[in-house]
N, C-alpha and C. Protein backbone atom coordinates (compact mmCIF):
# COMPACT_ATOMS: atom_id res chain seq x y z
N UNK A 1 0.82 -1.19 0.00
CA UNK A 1 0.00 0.00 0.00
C UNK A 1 0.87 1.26 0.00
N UNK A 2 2.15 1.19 0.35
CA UNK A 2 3.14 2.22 0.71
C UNK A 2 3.32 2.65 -0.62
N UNK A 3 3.63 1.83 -1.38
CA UNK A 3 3.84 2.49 -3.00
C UNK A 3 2.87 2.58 -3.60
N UNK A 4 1.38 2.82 -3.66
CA UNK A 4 0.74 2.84 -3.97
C UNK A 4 0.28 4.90 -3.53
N UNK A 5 0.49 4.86 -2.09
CA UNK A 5 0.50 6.07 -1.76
C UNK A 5 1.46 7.31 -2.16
N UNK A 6 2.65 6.64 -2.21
CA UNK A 6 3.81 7.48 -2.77
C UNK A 6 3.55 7.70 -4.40
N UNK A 7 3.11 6.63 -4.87
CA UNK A 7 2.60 7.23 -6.74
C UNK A 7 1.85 8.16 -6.58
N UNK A 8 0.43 7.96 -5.77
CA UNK A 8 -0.80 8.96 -5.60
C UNK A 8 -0.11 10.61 -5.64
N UNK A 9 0.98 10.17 -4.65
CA UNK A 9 1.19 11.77 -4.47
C UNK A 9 2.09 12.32 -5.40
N UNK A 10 3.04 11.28 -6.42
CA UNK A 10 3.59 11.92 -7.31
C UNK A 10 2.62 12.29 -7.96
N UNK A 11 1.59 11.68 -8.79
CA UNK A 11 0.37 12.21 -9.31
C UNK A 11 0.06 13.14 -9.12
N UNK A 12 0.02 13.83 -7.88
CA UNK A 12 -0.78 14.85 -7.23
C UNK A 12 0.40 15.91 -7.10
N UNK A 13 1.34 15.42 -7.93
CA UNK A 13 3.15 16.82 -7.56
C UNK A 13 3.06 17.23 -6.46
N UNK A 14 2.71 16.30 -5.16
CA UNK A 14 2.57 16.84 -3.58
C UNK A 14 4.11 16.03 -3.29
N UNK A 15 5.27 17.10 -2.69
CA UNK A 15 6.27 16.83 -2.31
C UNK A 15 6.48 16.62 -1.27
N UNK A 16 6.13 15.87 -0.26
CA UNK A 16 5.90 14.83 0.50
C UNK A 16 6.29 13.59 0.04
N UNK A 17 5.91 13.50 -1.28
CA UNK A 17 5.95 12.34 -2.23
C UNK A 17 7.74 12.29 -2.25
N UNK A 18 8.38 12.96 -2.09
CA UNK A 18 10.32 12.94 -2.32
C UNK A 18 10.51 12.62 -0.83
N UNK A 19 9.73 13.11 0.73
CA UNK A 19 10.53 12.74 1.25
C UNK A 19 10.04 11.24 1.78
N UNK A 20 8.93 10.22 1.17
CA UNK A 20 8.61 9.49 1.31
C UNK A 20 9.62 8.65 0.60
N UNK A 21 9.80 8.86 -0.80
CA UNK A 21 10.43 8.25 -1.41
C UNK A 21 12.34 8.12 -0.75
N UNK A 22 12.31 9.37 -0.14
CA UNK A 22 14.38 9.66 0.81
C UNK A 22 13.89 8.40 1.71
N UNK A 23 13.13 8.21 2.71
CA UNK A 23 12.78 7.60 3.62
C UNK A 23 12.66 5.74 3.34
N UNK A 24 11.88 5.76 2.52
CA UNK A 24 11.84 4.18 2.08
C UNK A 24 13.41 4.08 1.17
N UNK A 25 13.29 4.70 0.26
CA UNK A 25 14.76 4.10 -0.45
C UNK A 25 16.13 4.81 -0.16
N UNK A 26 16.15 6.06 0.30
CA UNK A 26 17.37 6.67 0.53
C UNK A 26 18.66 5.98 0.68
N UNK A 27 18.81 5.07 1.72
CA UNK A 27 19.81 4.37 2.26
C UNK A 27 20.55 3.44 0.86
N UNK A 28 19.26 2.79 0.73
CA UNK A 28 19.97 1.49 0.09
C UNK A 28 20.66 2.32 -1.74
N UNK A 29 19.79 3.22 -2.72
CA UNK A 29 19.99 3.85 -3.31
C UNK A 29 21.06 4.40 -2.74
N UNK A 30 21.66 5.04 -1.84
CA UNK A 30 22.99 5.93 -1.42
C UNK A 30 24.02 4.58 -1.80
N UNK A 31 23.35 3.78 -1.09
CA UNK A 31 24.99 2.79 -0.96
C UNK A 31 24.99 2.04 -2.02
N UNK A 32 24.44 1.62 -3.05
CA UNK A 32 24.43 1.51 -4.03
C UNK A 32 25.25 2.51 -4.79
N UNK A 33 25.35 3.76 -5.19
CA UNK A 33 25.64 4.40 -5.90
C UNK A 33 26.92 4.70 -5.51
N UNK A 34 27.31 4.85 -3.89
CA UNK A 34 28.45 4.81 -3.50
C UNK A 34 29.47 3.09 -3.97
N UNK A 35 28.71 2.30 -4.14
CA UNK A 35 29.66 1.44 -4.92
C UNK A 35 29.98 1.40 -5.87
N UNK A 36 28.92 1.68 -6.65
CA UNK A 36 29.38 2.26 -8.10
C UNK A 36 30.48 3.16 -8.32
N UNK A 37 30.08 4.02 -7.97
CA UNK A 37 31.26 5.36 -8.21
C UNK A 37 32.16 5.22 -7.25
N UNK A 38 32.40 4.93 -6.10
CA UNK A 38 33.40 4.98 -5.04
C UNK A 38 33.79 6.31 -4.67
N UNK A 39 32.70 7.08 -4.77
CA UNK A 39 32.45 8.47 -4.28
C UNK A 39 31.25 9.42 -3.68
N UNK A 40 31.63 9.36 -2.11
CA UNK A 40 30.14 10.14 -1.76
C UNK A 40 29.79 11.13 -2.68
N UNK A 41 30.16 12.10 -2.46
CA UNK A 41 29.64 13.31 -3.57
C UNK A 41 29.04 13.12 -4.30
N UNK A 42 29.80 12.27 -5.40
CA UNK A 42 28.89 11.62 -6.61
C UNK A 42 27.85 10.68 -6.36
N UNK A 43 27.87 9.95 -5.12
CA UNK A 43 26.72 9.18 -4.71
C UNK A 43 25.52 9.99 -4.63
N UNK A 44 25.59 10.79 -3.26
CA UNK A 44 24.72 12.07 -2.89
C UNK A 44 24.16 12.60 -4.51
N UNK A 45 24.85 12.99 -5.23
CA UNK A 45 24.07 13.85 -6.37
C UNK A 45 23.48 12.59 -7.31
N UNK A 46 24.09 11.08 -7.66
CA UNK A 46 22.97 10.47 -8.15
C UNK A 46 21.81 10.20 -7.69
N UNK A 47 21.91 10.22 -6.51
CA UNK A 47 20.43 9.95 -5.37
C UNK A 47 19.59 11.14 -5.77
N UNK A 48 20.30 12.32 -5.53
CA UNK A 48 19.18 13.80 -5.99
C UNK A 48 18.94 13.80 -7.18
N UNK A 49 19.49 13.17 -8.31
CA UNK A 49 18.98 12.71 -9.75
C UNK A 49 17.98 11.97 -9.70
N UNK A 50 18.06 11.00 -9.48
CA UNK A 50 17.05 10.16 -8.89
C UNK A 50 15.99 10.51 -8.79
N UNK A 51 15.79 11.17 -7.57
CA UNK A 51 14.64 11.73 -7.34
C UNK A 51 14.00 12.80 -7.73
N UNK A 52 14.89 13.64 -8.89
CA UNK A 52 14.18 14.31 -9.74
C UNK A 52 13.80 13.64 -11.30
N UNK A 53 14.27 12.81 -11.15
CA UNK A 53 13.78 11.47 -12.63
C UNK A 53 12.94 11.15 -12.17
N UNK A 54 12.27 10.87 -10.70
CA UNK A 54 11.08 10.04 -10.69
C UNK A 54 9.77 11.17 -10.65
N UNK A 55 10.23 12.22 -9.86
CA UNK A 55 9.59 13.19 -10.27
C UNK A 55 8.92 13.40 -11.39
N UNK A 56 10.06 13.85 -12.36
CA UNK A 56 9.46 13.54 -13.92
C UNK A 56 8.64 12.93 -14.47
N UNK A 57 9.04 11.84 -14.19
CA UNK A 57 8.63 10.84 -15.16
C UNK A 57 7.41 9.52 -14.22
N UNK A 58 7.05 10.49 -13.25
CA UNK A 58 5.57 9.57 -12.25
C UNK A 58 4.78 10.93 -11.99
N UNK A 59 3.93 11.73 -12.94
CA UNK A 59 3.01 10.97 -13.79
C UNK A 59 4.07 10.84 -14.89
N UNK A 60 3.62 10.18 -16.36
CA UNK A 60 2.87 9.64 -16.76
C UNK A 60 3.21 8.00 -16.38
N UNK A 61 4.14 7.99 -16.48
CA UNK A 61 4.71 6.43 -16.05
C UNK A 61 4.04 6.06 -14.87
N UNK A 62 3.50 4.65 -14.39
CA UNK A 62 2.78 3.93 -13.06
C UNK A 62 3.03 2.75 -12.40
N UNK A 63 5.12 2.97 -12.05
CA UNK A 63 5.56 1.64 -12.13
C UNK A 63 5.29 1.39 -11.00
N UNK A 64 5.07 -0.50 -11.27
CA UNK A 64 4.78 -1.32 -10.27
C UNK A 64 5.92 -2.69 -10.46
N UNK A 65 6.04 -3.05 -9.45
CA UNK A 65 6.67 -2.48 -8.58
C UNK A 65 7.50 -1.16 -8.31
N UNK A 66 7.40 -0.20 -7.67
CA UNK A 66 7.93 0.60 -7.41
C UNK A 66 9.06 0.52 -7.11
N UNK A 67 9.32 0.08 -6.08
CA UNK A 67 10.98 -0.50 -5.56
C UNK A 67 11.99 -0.94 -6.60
N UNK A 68 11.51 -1.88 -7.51
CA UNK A 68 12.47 -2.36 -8.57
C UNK A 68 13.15 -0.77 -9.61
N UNK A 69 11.90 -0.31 -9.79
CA UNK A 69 12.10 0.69 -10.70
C UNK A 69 12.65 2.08 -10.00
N UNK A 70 12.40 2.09 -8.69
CA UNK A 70 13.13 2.94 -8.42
C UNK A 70 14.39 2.47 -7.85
N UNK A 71 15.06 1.55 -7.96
CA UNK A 71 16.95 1.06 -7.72
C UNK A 71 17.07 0.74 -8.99
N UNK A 72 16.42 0.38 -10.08
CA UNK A 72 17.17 0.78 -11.63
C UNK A 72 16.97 1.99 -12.22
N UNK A 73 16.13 3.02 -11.81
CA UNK A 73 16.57 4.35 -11.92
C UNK A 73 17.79 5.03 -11.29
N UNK A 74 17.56 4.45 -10.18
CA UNK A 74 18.92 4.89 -9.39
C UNK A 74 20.20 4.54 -9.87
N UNK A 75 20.73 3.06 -10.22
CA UNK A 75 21.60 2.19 -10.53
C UNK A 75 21.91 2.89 -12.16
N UNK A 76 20.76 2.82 -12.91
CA UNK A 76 21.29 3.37 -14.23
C UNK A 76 22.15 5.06 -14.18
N UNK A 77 21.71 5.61 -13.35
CA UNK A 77 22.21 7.60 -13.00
C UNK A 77 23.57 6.96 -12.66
N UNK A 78 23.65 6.22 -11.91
CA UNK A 78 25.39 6.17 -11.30
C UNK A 78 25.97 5.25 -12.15
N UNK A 79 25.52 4.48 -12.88
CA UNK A 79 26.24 3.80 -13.93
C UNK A 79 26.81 5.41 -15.38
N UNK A 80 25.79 5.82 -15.05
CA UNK A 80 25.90 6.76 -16.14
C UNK A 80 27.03 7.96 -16.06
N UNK A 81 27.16 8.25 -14.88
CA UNK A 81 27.84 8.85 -14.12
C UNK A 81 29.06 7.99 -14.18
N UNK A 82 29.33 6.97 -13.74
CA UNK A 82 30.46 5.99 -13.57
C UNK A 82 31.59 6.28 -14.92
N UNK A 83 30.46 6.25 -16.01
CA UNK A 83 31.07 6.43 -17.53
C UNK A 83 31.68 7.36 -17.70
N UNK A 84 30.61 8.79 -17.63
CA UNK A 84 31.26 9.81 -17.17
C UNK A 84 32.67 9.97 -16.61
N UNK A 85 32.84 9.38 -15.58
CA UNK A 85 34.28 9.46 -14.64
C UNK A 85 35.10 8.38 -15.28
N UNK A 86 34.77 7.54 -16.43
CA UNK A 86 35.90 6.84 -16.56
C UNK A 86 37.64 6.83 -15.86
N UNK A 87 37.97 7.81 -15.97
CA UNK A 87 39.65 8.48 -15.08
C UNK A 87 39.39 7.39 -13.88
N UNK A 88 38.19 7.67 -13.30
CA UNK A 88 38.27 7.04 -11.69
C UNK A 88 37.57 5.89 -12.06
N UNK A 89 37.12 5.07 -13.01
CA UNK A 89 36.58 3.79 -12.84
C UNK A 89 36.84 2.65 -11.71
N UNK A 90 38.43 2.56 -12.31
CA UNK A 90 39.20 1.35 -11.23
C UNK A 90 38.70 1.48 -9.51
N UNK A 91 38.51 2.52 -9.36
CA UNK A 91 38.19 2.60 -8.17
C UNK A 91 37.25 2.39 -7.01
N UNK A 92 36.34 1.91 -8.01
CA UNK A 92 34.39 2.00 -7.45
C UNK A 92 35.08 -0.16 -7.21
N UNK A 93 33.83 -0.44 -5.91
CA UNK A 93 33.25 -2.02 -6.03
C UNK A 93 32.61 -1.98 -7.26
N UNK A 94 32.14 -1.76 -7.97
CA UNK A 94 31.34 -2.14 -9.03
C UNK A 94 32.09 -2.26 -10.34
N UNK A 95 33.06 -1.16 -10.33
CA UNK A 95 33.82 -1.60 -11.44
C UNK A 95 34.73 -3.14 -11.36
N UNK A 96 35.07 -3.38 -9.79
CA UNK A 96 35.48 -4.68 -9.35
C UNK A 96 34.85 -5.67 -9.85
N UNK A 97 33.50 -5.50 -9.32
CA UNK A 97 32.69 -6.63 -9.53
C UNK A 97 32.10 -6.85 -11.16
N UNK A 98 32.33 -5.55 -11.82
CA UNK A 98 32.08 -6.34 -12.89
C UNK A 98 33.26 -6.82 -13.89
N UNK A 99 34.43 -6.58 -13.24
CA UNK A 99 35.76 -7.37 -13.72
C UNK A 99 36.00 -8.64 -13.33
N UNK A 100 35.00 -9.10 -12.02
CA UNK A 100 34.77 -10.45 -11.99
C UNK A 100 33.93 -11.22 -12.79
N UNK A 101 33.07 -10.23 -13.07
CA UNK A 101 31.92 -10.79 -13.82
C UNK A 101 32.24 -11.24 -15.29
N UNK A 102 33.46 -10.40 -15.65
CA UNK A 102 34.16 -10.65 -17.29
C UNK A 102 34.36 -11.38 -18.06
N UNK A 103 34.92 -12.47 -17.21
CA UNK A 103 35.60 -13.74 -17.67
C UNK A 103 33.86 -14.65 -17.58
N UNK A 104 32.74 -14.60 -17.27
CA UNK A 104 31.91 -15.70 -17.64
C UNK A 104 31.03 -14.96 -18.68
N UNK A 105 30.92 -13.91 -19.05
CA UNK A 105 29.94 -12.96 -20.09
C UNK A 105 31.11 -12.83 -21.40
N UNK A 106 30.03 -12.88 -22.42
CA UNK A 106 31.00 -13.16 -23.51
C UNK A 106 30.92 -11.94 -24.03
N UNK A 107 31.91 -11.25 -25.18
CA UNK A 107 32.24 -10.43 -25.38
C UNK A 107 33.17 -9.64 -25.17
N UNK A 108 33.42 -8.68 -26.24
CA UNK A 108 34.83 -7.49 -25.68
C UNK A 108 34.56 -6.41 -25.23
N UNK A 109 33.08 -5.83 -25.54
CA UNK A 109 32.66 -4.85 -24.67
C UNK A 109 31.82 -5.03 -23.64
N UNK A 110 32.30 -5.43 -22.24
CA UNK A 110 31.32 -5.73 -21.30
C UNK A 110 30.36 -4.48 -21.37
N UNK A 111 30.43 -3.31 -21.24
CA UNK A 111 28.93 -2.07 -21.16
C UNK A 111 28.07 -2.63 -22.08
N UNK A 112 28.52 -3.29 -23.33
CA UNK A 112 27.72 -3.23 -24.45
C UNK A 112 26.57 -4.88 -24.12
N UNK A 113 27.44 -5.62 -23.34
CA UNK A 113 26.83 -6.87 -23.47
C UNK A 113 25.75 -6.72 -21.53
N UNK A 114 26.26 -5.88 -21.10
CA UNK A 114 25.26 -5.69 -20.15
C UNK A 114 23.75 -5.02 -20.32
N UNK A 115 23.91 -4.48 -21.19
CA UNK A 115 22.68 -3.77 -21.99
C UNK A 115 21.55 -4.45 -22.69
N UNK A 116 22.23 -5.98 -23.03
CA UNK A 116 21.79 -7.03 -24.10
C UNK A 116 20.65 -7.74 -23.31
N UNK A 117 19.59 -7.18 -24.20
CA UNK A 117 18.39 -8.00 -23.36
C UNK A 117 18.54 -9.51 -23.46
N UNK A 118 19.25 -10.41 -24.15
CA UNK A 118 18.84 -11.51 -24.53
C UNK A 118 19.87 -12.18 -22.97
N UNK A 119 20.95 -11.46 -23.25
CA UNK A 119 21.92 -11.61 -21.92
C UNK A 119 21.28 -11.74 -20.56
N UNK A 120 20.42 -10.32 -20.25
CA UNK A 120 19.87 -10.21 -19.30
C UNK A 120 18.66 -11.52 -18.91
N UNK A 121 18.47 -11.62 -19.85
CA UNK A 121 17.06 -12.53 -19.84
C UNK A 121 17.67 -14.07 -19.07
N UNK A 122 19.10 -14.22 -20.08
CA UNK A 122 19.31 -15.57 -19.12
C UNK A 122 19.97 -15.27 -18.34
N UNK A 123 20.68 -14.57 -17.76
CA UNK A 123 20.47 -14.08 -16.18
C UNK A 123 19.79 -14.64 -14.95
N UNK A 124 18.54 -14.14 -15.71
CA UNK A 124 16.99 -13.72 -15.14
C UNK A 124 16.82 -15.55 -14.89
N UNK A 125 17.38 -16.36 -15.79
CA UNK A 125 17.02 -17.53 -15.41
C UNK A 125 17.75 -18.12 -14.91
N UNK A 126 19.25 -18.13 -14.74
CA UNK A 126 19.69 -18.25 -14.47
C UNK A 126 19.94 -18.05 -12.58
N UNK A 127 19.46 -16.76 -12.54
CA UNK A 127 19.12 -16.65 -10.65
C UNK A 127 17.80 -17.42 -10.29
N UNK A 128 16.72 -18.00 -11.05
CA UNK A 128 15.64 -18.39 -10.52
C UNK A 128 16.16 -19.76 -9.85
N UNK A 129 17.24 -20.35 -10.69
CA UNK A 129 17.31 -21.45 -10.66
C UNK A 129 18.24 -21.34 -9.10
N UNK A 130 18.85 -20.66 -8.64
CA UNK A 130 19.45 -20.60 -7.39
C UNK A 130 18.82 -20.25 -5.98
N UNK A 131 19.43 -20.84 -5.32
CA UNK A 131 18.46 -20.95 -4.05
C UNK A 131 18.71 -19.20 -3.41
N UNK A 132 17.63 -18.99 -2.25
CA UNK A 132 17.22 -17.64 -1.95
C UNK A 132 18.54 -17.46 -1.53
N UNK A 133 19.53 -17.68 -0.62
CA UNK A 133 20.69 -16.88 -0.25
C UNK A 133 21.86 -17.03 -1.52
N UNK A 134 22.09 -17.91 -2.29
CA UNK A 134 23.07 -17.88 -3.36
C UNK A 134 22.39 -16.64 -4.47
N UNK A 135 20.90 -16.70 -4.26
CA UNK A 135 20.26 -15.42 -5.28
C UNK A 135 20.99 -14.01 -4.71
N UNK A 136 20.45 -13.68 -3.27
CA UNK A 136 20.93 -12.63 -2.63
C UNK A 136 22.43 -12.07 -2.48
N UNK A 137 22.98 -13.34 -2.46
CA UNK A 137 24.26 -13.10 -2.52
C UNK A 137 24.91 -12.62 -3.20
N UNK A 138 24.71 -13.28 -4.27
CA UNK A 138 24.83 -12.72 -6.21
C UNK A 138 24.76 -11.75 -6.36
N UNK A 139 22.89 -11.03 -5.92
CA UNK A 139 23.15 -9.90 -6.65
C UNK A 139 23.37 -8.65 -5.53
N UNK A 140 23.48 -8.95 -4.29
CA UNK A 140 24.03 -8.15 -3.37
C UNK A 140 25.20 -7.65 -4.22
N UNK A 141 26.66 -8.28 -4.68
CA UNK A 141 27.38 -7.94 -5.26
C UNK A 141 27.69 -7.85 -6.63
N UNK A 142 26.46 -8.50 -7.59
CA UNK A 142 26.76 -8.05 -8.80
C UNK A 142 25.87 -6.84 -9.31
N UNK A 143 24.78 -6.66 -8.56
CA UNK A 143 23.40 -5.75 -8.70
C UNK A 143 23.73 -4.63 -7.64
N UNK A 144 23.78 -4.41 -6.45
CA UNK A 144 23.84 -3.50 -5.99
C UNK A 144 25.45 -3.05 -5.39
N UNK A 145 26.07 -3.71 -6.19
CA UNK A 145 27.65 -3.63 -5.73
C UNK A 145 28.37 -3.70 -4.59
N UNK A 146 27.61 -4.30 -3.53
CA UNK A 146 28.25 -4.87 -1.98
C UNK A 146 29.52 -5.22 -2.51
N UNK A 147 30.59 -4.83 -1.10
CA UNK A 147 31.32 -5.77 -1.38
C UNK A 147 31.67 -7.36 0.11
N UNK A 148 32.37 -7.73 -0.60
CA UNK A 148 32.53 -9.34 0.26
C UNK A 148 32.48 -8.92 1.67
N UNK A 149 32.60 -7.86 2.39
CA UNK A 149 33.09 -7.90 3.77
C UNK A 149 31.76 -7.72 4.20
N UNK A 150 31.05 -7.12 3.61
CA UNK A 150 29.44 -6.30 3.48
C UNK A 150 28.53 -7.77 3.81
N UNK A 151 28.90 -8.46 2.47
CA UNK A 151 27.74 -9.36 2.44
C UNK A 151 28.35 -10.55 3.52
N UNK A 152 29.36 -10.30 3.87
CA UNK A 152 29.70 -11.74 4.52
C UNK A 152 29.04 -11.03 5.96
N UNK A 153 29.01 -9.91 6.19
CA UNK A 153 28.35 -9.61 7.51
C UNK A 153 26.95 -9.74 7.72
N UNK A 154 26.44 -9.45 6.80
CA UNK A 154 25.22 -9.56 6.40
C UNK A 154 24.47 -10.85 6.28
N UNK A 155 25.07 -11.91 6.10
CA UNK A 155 24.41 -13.49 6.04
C UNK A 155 25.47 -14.36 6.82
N UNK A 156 26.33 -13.20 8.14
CA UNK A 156 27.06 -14.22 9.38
C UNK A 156 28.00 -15.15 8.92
N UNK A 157 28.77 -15.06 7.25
CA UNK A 157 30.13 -15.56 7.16
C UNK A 157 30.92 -15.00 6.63
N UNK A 158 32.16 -16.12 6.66
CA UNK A 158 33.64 -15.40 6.76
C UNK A 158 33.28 -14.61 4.85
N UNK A 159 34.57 -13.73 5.27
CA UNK A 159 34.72 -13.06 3.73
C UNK A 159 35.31 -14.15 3.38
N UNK A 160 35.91 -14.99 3.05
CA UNK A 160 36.60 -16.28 2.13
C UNK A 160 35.48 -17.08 1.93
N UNK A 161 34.31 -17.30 2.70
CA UNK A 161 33.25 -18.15 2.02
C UNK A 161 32.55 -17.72 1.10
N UNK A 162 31.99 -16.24 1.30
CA UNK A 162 31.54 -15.43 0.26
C UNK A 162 32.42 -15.36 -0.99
N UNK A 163 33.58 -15.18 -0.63
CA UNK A 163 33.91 -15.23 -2.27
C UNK A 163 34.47 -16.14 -2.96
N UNK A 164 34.19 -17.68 -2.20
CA UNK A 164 34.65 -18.78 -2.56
C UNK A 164 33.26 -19.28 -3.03
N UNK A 165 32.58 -18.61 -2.36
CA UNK A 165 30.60 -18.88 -3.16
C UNK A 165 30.80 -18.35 -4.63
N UNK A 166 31.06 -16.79 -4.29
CA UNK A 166 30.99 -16.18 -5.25
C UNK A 166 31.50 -16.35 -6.79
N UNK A 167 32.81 -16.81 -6.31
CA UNK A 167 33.54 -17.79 -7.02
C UNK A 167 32.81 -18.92 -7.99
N UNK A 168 32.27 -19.83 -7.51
CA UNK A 168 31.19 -20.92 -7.74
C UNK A 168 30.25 -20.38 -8.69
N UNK A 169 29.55 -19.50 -7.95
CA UNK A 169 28.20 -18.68 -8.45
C UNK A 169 28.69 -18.32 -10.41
N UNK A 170 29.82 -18.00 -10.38
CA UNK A 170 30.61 -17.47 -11.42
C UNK A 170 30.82 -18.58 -12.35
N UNK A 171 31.11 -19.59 -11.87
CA UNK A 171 31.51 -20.61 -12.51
C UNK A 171 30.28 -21.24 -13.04
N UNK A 172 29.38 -21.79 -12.24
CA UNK A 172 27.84 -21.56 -12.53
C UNK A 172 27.63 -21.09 -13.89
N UNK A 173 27.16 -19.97 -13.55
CA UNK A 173 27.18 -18.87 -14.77
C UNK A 173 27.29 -19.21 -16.00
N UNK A 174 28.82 -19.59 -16.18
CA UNK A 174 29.42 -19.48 -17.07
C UNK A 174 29.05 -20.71 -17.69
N UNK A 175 29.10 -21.81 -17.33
CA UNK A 175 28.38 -22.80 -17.63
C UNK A 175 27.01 -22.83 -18.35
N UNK A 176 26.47 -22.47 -17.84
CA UNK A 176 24.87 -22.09 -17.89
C UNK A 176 25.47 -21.39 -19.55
N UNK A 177 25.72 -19.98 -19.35
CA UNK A 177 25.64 -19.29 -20.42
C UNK A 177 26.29 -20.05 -21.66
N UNK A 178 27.07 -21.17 -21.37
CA UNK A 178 27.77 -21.83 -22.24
C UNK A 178 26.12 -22.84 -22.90
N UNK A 179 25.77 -23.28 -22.03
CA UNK A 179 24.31 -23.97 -22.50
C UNK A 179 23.69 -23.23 -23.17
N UNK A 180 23.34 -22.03 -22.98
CA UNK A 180 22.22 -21.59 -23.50
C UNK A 180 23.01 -21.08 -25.01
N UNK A 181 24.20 -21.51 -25.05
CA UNK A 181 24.76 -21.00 -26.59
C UNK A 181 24.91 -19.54 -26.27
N UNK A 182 25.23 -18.52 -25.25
CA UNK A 182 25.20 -17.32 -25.51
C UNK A 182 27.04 -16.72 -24.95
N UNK A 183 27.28 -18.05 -24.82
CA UNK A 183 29.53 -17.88 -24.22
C UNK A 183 29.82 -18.86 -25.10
N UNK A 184 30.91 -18.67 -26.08
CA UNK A 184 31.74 -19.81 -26.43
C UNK A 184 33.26 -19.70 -25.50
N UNK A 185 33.28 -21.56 -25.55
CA UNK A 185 33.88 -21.74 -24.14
C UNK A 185 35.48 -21.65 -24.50
């Protein structure tokens, strides 16, 4: 019902509606974007992007889930931003994590093959098929850019199990994507 109320009031351009929206997503959107970029500043101002994109674009748009669409609004501003800063790439978890991610996604331009709906799609099936904490885990650090010390606190183990999972999870992957014909091995 919470997002249901927070659309109403974008509808209604009653700004209440922004600090509902700081309140439910603020946090996780901040630290998100701070992994991405590996810079408050730049975190802080994708978050205030953010929330003037949703502004915008709620009315006419009436996404449901709300939550999803508002951490890939968020996630896409600091990716976008990220590009932007190329100079400082190396520096963000996210640019990490998707240099782990490299070696099982095929291609020479990883930006270009992250974009690829057909990619994304087996993904998408690819996590169904994994159980709820190997899901979370995953995309704790490939989706919202945690890193290992984060998530190993977060589900009570060592950082070497997490990324000896993570590890796996990868290998997984790659496999998989090798099935579905979309990696030659």
């Amino acid at each position: 019902m919470e997002d249901k109320k927070i659309i109403a009031l974008l509808f209604r351009r009653t700004e209440h509606a922004i600090t509902l929206l700081k309140e439910r997503f603020g946090k996780r959107l901040y630290r998100t974007a701070v992994n991405i970029l590996g810079n408050p500043s730049d975190a802080e101002e994708c978050v205030s992007d953010t929330y003037l994109t949703l502004w915008n674009v709620i009315p006419p748009k009436n996404p449901n889930p709300l939550d999803a669409f508002v951490y890939r609004t968020g996630k896409n501003i600091a990716i976008n931003r990220l590009r932007r800063n190329t100079a400082q790439m190396r520096q963000s978890n996210y640019a990490l994590s998707l240099d782990e991610l490299a070696d099982c996604i095929p291609g020479t331009d990883l930006w270009e093959q992250i974009s690829a709906r057909e990619l994304g799609r087996a993904i998408d099936r690819y996590l169904t098929r994994l159980s709820r904490e190997n899901r979370c885990i995953f995309l704790r650090r490939y989706w919202f850019g945690d890193s290992s010390s984060d998530i190993a606190s977060a589900f009570g183990m060592s950082r070497n199990s997490v990324d000896v999972r993570l590890h796996r999870l990868r290998e997984e992957l790659r496999a998989f994507l090798i099935k579905e014909e979309l990696y030659d091995a």
